[in-house]
Protein backbone atom coordinates (compact mmCIF):
# COMPACT_ATOMS: atom_id res chain seq x y z
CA UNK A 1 -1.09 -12.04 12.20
CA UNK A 2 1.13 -12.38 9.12
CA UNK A 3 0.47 -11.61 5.90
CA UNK A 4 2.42 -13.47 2.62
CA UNK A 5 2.79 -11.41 -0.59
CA UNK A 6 4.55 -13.31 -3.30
CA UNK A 7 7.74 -11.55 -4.50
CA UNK A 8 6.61 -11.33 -8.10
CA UNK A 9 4.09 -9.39 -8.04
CA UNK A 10 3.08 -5.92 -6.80
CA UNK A 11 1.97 -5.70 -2.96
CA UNK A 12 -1.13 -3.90 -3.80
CA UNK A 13 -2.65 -3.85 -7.09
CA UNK A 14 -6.14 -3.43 -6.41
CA UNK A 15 -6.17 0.46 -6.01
CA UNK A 16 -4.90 3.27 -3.76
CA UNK A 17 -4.24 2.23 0.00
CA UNK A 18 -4.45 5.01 2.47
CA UNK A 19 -3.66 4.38 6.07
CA UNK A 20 -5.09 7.16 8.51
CA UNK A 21 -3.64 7.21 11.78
CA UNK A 22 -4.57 10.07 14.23
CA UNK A 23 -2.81 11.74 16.70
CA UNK A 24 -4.72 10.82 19.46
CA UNK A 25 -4.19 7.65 20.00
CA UNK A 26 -7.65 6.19 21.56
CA UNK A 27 -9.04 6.06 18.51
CA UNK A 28 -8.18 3.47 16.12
CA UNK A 29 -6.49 3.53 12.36
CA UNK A 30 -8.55 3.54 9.49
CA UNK A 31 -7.71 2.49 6.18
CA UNK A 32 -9.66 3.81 3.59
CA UNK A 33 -9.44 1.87 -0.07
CA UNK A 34 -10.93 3.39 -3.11
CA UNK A 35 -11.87 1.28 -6.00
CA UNK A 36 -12.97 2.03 -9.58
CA UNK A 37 -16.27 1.63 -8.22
CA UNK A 38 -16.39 1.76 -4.78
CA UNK A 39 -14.47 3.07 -1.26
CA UNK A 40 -14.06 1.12 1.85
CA UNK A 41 -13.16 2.29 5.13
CA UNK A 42 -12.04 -0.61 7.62
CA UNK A 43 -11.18 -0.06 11.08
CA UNK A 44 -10.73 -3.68 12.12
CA UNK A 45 -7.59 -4.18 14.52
CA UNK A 46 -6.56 -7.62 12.51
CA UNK A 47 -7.52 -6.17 8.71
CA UNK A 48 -5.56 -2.58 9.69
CA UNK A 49 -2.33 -4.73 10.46
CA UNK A 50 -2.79 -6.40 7.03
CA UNK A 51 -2.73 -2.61 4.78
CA UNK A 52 0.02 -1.38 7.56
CA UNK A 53 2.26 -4.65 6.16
CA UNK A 54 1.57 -4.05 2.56
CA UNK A 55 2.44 -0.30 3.06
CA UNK A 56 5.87 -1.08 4.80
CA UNK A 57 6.31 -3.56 1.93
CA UNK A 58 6.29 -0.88 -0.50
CA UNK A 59 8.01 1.26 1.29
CA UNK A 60 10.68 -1.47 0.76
CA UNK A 61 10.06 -2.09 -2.85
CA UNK A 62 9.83 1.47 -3.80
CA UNK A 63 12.97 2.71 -5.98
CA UNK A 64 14.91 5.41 -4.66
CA UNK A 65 13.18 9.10 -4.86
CA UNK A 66 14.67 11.71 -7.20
CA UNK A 67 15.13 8.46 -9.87
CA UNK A 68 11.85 8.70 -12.87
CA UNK A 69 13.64 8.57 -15.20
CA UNK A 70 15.13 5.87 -14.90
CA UNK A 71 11.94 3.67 -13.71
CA UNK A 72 10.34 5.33 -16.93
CA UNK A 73 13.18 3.67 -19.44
CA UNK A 74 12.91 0.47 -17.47
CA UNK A 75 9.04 0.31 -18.22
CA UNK A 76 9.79 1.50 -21.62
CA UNK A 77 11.89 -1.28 -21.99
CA UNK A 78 9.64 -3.74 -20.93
CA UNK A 79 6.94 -3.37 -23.12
């Protein structure tokens, strides 16, 4: 399964995405998403793969560590 974010915008804007993966390996990853509202916990194999992407995604996106103050004068600068 694939999943398609467009460039643009940011991978996850909904709210906090946490993957959980345990050390033993027979049981299966979690991802737990918390909402202003609500939390969800989904263990499906398919839905798991989708959060995994969108985490390696921003892993990608993510500027460098060590650099704030820099991505603060950018925002700054945008609005």
């Amino acid at each position: 399964m694939g999943a398609t974010v467009p460039p643009w915008r940011p991978p996850c804007r909904g709210g906090p995405i946490t993957l959980l993966r345990l050390p033993d390996r027979q049981l299966p990853d979690v991802v737990y998403l918390e909402q202003l509202a609500s939390a969800w916990y989904c263990d499906e194999p398919h839905e798991c793969e989708f959060y995994r992407h969108i985490m390696n995604r921003l892993g990608v996106q993510a500027e460098p560590a060590g650099s704030p103050q820099a991505i603060l004068s950018e925002i700054l600068r945008e609005t």
